[in-house]
C-alpha atoms as a PDB file:
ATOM      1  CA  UNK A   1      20.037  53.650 -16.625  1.00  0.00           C
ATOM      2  CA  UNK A   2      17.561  56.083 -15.859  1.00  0.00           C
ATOM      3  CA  UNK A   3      17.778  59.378 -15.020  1.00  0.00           C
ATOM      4  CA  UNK A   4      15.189  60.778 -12.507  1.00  0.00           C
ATOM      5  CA  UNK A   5      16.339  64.476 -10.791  1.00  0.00           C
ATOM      6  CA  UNK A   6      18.372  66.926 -12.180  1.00  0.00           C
ATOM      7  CA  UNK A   7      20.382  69.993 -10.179  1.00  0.00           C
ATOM      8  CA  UNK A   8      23.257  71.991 -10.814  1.00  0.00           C
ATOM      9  CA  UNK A   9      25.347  72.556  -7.645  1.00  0.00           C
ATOM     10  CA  UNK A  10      26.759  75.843  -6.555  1.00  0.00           C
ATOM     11  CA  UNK A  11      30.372  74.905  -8.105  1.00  0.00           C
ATOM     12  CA  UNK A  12      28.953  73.925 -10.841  1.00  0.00           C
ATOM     13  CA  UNK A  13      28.865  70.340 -10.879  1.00  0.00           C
ATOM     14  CA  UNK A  14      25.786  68.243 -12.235  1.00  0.00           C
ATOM     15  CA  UNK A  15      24.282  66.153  -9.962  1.00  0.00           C
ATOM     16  CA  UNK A  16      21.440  63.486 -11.123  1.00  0.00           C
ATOM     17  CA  UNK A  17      19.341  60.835  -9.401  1.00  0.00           C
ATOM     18  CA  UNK A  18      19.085  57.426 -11.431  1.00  0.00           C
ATOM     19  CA  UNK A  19      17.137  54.048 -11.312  1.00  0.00           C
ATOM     20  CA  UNK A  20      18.859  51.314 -12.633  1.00  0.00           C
ATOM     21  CA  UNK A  21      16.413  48.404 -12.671  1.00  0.00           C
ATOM     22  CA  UNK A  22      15.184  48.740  -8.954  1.00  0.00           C
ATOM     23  CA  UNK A  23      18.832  50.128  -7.818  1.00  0.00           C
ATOM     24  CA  UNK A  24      18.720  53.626  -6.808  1.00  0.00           C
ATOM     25  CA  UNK A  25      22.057  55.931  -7.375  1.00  0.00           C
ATOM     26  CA  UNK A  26      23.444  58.966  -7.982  1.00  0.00           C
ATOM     27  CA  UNK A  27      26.184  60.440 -10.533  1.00  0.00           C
ATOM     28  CA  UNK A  28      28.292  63.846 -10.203  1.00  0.00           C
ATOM     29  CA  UNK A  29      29.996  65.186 -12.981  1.00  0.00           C
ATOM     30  CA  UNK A  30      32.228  68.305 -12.823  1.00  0.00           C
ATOM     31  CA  UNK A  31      32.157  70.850 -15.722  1.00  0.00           C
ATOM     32  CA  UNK A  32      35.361  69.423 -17.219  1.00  0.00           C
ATOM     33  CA  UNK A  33      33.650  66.612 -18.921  1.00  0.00           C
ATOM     34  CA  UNK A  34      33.979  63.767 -19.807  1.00  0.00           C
ATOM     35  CA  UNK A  35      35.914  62.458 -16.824  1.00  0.00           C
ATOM     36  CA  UNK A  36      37.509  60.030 -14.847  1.00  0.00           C
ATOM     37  CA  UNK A  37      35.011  57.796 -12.255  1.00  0.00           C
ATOM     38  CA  UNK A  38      34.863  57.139  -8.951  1.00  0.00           C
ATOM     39  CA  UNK A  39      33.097  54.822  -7.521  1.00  0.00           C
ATOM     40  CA  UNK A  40      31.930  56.240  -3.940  1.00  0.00           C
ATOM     41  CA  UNK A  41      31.082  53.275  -1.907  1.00  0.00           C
ATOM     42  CA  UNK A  42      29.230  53.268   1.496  1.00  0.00           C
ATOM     43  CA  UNK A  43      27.734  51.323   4.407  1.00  0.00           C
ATOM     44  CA  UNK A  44      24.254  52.070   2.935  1.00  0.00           C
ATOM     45  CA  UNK A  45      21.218  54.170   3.016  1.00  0.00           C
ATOM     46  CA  UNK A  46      21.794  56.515   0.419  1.00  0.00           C
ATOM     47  CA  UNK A  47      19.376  59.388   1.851  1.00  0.00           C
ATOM     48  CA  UNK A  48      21.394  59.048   5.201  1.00  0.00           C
ATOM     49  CA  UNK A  49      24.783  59.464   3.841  1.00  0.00           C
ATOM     50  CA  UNK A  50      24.173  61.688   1.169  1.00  0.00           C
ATOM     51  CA  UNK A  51      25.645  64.782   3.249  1.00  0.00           C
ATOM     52  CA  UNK A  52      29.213  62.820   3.248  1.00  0.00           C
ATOM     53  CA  UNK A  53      28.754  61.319  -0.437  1.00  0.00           C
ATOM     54  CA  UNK A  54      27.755  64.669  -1.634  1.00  0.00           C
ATOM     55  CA  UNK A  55      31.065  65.724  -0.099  1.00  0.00           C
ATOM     56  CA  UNK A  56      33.450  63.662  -1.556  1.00  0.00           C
ATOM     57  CA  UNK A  57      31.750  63.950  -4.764  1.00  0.00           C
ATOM     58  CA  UNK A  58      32.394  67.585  -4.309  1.00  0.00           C
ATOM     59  CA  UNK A  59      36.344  67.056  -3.290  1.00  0.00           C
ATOM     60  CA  UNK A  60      36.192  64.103  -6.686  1.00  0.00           C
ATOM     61  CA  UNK A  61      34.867  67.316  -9.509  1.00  0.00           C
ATOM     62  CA  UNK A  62      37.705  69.731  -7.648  1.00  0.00           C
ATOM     63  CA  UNK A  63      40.298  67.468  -8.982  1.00  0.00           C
ATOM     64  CA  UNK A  64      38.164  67.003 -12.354  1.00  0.00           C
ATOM     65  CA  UNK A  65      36.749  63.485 -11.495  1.00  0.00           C
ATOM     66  CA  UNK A  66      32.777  62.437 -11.864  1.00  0.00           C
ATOM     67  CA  UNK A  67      31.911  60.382  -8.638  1.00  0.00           C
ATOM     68  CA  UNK A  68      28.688  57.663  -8.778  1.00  0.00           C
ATOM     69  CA  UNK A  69      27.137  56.214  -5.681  1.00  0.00           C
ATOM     70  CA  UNK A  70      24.459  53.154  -5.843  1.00  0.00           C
ATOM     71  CA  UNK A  71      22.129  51.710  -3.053  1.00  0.00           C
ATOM     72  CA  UNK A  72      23.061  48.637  -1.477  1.00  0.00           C
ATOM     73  CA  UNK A  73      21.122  45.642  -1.362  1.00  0.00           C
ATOM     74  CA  UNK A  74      18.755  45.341   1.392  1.00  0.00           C
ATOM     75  CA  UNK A  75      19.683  49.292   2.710  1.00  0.00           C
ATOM     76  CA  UNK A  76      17.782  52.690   2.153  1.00  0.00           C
ATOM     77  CA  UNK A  77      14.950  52.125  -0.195  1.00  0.00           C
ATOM     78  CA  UNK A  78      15.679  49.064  -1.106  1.00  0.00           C
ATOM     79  CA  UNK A  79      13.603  45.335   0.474  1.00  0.00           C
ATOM     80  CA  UNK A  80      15.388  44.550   3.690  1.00  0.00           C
ATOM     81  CA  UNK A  81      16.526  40.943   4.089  1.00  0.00           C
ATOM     82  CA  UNK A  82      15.221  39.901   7.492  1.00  0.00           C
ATOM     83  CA  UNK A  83      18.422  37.408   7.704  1.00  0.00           C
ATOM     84  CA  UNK A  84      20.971  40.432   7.858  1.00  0.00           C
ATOM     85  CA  UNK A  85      19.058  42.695   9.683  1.00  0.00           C
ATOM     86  CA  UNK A  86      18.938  38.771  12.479  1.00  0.00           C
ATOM     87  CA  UNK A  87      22.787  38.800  11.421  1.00  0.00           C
ATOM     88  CA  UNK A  88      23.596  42.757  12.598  1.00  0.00           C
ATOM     89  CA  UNK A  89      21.490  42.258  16.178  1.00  0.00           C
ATOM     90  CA  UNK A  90      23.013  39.146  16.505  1.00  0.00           C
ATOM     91  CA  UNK A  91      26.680  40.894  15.596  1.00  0.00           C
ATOM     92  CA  UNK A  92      25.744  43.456  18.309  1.00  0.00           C
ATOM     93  CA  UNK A  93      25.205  40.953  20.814  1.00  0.00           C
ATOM     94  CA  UNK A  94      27.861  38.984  20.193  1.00  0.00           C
ATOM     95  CA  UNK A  95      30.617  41.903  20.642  1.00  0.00           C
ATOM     96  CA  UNK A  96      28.190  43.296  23.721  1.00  0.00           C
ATOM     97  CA  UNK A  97      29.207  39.993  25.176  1.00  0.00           C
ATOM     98  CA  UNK A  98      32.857  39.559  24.059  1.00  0.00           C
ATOM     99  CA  UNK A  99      32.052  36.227  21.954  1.00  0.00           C
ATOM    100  CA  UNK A 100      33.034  35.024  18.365  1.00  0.00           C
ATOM    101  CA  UNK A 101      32.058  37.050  15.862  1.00  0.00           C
ATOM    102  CA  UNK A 102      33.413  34.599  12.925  1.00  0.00           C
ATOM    103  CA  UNK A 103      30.597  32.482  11.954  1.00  0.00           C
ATOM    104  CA  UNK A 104      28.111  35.886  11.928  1.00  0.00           C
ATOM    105  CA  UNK A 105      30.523  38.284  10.018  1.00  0.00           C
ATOM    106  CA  UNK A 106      30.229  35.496   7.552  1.00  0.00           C
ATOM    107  CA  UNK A 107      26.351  35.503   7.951  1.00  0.00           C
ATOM    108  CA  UNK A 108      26.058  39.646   7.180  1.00  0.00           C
ATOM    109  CA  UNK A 109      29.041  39.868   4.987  1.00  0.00           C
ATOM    110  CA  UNK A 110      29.330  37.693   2.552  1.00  0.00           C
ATOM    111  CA  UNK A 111      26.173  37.429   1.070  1.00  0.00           C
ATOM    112  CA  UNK A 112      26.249  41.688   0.922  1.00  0.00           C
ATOM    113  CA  UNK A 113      29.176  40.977  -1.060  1.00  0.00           C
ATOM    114  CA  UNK A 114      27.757  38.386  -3.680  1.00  0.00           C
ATOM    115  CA  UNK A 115      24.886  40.481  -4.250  1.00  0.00           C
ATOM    116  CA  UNK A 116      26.333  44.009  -4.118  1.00  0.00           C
ATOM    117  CA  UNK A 117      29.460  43.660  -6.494  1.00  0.00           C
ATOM    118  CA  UNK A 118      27.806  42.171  -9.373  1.00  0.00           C
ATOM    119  CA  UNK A 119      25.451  45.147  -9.276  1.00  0.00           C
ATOM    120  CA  UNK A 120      28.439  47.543  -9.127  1.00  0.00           C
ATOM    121  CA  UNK A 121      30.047  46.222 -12.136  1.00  0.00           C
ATOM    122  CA  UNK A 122      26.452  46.378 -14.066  1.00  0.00           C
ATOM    123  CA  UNK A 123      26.409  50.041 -12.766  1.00  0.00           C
ATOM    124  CA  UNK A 124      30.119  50.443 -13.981  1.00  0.00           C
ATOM    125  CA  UNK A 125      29.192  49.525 -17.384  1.00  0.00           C
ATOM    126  CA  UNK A 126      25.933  51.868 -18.044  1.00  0.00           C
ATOM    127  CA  UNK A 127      28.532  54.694 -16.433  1.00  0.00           C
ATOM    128  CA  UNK A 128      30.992  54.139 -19.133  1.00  0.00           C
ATOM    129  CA  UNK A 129      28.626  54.181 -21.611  1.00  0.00           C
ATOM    130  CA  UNK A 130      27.699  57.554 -20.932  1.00  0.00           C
ATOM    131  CA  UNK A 131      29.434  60.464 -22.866  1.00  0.00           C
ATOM    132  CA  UNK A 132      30.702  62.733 -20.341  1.00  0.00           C
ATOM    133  CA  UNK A 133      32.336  59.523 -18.531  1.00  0.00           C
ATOM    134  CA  UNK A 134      35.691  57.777 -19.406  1.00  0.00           C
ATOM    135  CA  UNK A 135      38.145  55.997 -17.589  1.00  0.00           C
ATOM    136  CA  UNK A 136      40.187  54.806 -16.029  1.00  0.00           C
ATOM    137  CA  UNK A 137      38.181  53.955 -12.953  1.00  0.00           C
ATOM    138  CA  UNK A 138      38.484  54.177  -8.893  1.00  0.00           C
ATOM    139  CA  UNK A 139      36.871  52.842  -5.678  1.00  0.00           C
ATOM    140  CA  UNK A 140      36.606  54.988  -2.687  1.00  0.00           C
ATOM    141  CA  UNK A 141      34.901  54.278   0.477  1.00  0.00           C
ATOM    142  CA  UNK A 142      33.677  50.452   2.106  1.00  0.00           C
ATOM    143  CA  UNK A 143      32.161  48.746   2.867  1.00  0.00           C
ATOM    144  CA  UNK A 144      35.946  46.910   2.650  1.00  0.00           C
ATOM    145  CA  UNK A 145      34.533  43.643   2.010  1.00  0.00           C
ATOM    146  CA  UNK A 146      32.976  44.836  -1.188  1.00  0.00           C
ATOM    147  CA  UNK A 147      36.156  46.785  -2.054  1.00  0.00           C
ATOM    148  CA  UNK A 148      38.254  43.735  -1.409  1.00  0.00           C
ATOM    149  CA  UNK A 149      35.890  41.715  -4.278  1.00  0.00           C
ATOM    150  CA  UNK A 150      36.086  44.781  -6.515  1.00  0.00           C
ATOM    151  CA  UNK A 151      39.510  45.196  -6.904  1.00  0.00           C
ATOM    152  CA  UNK A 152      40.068  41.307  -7.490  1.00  0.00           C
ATOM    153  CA  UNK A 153      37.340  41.049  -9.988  1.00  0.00           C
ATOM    154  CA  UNK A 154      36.917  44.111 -11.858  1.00  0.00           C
ATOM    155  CA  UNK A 155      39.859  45.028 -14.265  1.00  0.00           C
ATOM    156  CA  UNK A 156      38.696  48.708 -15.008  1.00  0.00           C
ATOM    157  CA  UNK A 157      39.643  50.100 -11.289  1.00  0.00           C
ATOM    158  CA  UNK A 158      43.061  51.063 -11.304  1.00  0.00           C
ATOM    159  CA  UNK A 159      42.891  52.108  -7.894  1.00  0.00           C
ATOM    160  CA  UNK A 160      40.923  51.644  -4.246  1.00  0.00           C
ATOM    161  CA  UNK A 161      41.057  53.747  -1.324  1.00  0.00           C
ATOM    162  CA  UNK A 162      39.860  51.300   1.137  1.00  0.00           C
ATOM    163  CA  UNK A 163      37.937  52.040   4.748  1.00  0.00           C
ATOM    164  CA  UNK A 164      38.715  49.857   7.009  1.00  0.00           C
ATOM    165  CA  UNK A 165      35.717  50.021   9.371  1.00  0.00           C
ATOM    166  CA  UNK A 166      33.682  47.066   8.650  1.00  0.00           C
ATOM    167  CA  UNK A 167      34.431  43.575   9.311  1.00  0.00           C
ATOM    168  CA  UNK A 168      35.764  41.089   6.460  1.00  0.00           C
ATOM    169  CA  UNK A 169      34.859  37.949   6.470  1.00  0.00           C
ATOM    170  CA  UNK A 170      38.004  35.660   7.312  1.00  0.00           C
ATOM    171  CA  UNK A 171      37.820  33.518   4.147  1.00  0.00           C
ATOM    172  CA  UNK A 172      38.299  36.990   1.904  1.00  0.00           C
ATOM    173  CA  UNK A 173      41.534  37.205   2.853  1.00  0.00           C
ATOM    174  CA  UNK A 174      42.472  34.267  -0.041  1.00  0.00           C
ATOM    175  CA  UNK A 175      41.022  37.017  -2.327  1.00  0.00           C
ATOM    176  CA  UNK A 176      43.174  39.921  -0.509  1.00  0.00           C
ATOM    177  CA  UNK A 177      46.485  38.108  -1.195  1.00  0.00           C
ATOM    178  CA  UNK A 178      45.287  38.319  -5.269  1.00  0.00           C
ATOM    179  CA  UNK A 179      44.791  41.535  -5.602  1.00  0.00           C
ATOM    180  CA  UNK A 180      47.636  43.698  -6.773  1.00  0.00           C
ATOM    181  CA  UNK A 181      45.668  46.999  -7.527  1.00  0.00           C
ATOM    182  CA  UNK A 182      47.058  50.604  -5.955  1.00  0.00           C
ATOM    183  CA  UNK A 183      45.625  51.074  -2.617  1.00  0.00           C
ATOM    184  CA  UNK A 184      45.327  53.238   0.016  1.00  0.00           C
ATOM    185  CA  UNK A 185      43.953  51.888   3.354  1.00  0.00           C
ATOM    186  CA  UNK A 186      42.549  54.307   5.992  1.00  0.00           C
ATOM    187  CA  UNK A 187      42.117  53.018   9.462  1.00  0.00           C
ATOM    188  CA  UNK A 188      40.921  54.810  12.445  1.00  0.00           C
ATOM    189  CA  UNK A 189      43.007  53.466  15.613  1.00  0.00           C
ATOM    190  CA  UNK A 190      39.809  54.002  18.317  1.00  0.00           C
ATOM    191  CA  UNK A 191      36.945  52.607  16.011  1.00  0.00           C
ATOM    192  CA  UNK A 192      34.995  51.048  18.215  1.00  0.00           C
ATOM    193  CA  UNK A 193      33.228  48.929  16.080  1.00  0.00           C
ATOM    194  CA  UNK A 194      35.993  47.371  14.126  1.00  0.00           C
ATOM    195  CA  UNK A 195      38.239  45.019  14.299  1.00  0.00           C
ATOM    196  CA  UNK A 196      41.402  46.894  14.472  1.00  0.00           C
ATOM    197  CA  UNK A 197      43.833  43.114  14.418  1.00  0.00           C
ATOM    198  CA  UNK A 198      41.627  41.893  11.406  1.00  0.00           C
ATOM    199  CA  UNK A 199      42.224  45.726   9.680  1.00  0.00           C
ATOM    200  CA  UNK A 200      45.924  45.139  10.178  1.00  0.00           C
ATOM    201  CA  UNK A 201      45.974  41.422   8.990  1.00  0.00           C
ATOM    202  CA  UNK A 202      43.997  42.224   5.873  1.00  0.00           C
ATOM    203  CA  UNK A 203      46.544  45.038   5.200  1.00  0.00           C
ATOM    204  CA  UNK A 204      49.314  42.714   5.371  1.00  0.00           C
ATOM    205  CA  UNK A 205      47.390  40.172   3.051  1.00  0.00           C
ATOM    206  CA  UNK A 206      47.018  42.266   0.722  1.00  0.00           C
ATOM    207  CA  UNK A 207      48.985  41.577  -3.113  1.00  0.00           C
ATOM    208  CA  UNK A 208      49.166  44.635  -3.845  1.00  0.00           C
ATOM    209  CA  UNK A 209      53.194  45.884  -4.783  1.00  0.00           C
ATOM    210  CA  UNK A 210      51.890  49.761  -3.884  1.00  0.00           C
ATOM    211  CA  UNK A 211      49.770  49.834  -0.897  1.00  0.00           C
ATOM    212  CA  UNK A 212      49.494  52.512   1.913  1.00  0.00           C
ATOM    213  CA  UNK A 213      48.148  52.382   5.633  1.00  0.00           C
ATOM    214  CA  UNK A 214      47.231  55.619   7.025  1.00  0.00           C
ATOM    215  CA  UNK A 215      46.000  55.243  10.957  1.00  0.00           C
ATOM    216  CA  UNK A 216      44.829  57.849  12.759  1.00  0.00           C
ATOM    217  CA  UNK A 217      43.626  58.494  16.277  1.00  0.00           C
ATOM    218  CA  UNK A 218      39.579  58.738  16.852  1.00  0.00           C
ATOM    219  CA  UNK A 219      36.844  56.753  16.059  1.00  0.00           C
ATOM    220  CA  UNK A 220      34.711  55.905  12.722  1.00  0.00           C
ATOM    221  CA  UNK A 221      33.451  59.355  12.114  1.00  0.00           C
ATOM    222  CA  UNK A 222      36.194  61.240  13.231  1.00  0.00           C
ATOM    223  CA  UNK A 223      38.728  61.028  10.264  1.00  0.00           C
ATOM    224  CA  UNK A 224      41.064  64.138   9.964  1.00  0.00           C
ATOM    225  CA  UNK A 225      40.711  66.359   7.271  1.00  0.00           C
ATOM    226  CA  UNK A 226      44.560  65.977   5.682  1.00  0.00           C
ATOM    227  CA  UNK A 227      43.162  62.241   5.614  1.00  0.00           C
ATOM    228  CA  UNK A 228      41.019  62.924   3.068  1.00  0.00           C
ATOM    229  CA  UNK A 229      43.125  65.363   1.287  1.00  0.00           C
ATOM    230  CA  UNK A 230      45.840  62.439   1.478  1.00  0.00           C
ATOM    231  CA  UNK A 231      43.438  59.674  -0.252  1.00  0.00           C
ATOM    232  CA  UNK A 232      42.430  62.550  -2.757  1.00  0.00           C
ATOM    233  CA  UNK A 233      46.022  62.731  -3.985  1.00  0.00           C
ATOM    234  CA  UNK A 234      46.259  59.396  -4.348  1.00  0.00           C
ATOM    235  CA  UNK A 235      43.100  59.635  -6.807  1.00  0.00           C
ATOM    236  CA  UNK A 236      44.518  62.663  -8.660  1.00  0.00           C
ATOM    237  CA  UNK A 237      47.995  60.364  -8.758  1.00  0.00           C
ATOM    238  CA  UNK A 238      46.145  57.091 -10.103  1.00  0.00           C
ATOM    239  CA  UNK A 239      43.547  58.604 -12.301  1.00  0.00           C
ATOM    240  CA  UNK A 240      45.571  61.385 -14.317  1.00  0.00           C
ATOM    241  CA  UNK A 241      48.383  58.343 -15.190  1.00  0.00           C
ATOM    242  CA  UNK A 242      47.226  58.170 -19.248  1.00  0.00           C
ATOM    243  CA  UNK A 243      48.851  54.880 -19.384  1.00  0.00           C
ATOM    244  CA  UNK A 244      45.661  53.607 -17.294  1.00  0.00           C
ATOM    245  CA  UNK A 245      43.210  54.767 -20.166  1.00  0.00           C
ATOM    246  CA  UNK A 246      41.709  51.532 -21.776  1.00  0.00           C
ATOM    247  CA  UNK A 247      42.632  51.272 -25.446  1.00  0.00           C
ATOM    248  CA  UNK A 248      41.254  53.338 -28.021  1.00  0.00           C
END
């Protein structure tokens, strides 16, 4: 990991720009270091969304937790792959028409996944390894899919607060009925580009003994304010529990 900008924030949290290998990210830490992690995920481009990732990281150091953000594969800065970028026109046209999306969610989706988690769990170690990080460990954000695969594979999250506006690939629900980490699910009920059945049914799948559904009304971008005060309590629940520390 390589650290390339440097700021201090108004409320004083540190905010640095790293390279790791050719993977572009970003890491907050609040004042009250070393911390607890979060893992902000996103649907990509991390120039685009870095008004609503700087956010949450913001809302994360209020309640004493460092947030870390990476670029996804084939998004932002990063070499597009001209078979998703065939897979997301062909996705548009296929809900345009009313068709089957199946067979092209699979197209987009799960290679993302294959690609994106095992780079999130490389990031995830060089975090750890840092002095002013500790565990435990959270996921926040989507893209679901990628959630779904992180909370299965990846023993240090103790929690995921799960957005469900992206599509999951059908055959990811197998992996949705093994996980059994804390979650808390946010749905918008008018999203216009989701799947609101599939949202439901993947809810339902999943393992998990404490899981929570919030829906609200609106579409993707309009998700209330006591939403995200809601999922920050779960955090603050999750990450202050000392029993989730690792050992030692």
């Amino acid at each position: 990991m390589h650290f390339i900008t440097e700021s201090r924030l108004d409320d004083g949290i540190l905010e640095r720009e790293f390279t790791l290998g050719d993977i572009p990210g970003i890491l907050w830490t609040p004042p009250s270091a070393p911390a607890p992690l979060i893992l902000l995920g996103h649907p990509g481009g991390l120039r685009q969304m870095y008004p609503r990732l700087a956010a949450r990281a913001r809302r994360s150091a209020a309640d004493g937790f460092a947030a870390a953000t990476i670029e996804l594969p084939g998004s932002g800065d990063r070499p597009r792959s001209a078979d998703a970028d065939q897979a997301r026109a062909d996705l548009r046209r296929a809900m345009a028409a009313g068709e089957p999306v199946d067979e092209i969610v699979d197209r987009l989706v799960l290679p993302l996944v294959e690609r994106a988690v095992p780079e999130w769990r490389t990031a995830l170690d060089a975090l750890l390894a840092l002095p002013e990080i500790r565990g435990p460990v959270a996921y926040s954000g989507g893209v679901i899919a990628i959630g779904v695969r992180l909370a299965l594979v990846e023993p240090r999250i103790v929690a995921a607060g799960l957005f469900a506006g992206s599509f999951v690939p059908r055959v990811m629900f197998d992996e949705a009925r093994q996980v059994t980490t804390p979650l808390h699910v946010l749905l918008q009920w008018d999203d216009e580009g989701n799947d609101r059945q599939l949202a439901l049914d993947l809810f339902d799948a999943f393992g998990s003994r404490e899981k929570t559904l919030q829906a609200n009304l609106g579409g993707h971008t309009g998700v209330p304010q006591f939403a995200g005060e809601d999922a920050a309590r779960f955090f603050v629940r999750h990450l202050n529990d000392r029993s989730a520390l690792p050992p030692g």
